[in-house]
Protein backbone atom coordinates (compact mmCIF):
# COMPACT_ATOMS: atom_id res chain seq x y z
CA UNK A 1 75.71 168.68 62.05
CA UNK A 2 72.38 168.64 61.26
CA UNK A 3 69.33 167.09 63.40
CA UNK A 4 66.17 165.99 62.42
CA UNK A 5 63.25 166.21 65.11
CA UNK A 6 60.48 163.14 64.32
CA UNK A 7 56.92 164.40 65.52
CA UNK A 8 55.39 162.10 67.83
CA UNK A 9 52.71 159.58 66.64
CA UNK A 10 51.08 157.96 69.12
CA UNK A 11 49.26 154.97 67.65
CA UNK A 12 52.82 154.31 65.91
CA UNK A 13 54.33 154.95 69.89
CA UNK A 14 51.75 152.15 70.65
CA UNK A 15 52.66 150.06 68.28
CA UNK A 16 56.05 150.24 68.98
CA UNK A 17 55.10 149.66 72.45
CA UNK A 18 53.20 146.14 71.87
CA UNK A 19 55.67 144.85 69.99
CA UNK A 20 58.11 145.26 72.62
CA UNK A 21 55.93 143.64 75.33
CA UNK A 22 55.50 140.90 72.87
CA UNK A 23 59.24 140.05 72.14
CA UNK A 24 59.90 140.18 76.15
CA UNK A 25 57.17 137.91 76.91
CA UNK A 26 58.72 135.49 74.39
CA UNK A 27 62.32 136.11 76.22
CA UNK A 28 60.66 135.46 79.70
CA UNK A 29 58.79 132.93 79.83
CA UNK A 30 55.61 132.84 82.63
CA UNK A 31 56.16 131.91 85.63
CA UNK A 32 59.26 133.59 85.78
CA UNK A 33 61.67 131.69 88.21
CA UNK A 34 62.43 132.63 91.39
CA UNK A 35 66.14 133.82 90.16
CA UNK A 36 64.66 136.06 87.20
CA UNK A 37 62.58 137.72 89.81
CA UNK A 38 64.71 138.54 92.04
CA UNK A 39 67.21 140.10 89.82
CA UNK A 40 64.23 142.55 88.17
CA UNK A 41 63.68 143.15 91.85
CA UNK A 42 66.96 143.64 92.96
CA UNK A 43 67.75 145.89 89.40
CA UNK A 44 64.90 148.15 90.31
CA UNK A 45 65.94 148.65 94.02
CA UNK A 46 68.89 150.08 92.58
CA UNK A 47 67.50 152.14 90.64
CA UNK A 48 64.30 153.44 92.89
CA UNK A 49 67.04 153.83 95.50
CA UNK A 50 69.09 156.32 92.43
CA UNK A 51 66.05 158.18 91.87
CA UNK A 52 64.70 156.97 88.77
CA UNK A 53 61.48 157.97 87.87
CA UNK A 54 60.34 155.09 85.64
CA UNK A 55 60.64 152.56 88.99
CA UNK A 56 57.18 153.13 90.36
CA UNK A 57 57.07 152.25 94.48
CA UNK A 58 54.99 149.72 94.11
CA UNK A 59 57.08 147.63 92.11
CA UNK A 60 57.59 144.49 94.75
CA UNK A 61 54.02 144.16 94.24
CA UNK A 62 54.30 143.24 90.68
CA UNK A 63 53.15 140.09 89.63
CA UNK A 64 55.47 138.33 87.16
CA UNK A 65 53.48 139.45 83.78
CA UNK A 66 53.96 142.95 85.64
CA UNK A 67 57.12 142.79 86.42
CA UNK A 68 58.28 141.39 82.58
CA UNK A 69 56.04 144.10 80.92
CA UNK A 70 57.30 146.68 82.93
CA UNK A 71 60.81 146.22 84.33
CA UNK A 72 62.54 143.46 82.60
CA UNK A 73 64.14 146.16 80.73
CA UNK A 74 66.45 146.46 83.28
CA UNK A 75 67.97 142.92 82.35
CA UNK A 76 69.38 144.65 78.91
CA UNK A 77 72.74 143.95 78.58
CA UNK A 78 73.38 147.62 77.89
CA UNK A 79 73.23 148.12 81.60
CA UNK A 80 74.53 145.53 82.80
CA UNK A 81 78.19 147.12 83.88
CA UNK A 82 75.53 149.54 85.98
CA UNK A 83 73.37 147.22 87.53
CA UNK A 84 75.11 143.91 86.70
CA UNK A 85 77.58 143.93 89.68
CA UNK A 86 76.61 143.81 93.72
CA UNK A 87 75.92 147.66 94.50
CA UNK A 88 77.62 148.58 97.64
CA UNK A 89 77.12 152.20 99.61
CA UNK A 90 79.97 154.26 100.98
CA UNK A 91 79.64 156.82 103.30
């Protein structure tokens, strides 16, 4: 097995950056509706409740460019079987 380390470039990081923004703001269109929203919302509750760092606490204050330049990752259907389904507590 051999691995192969790429050094960081941070105008490419950029780049790479922009580019995403730009393909999610064509997948979610502005305003975002009310039932978009609320499932970023609800996705990063989950999450900020988890512990993930990349949920800042100020999230609900988002406005909807915000919240689809930031968070609408969490929409991805790769984590959908994680977030996808109601999340209930047990204790």
């Amino acid at each position: 097995m051999q691995l192969t380390v790429k050094e960081y470039d941070p105008i490419e990081a950029k780049k790479e950056r922009e580019l995403e923004i730009k393909r999610r703001r064509k997948q979610y269109k502005l305003p975002l509706s009310s039932e978009i929203r609320e499932e970023i919302l609800r996705r990063c509750e989950i999450l900020r409740y988890e512990g993930d760092a990349s949920i800042m606490s100020n999230y609900y204050e988002s406005t909807d460019q915000e919240l689809v330049d930031d968070y609408s990752w969490v929409l991805d259907s790769e984590h959908d079987d994680h977030l996808g389904k109601p999340y209930t507590i047990t204790i």
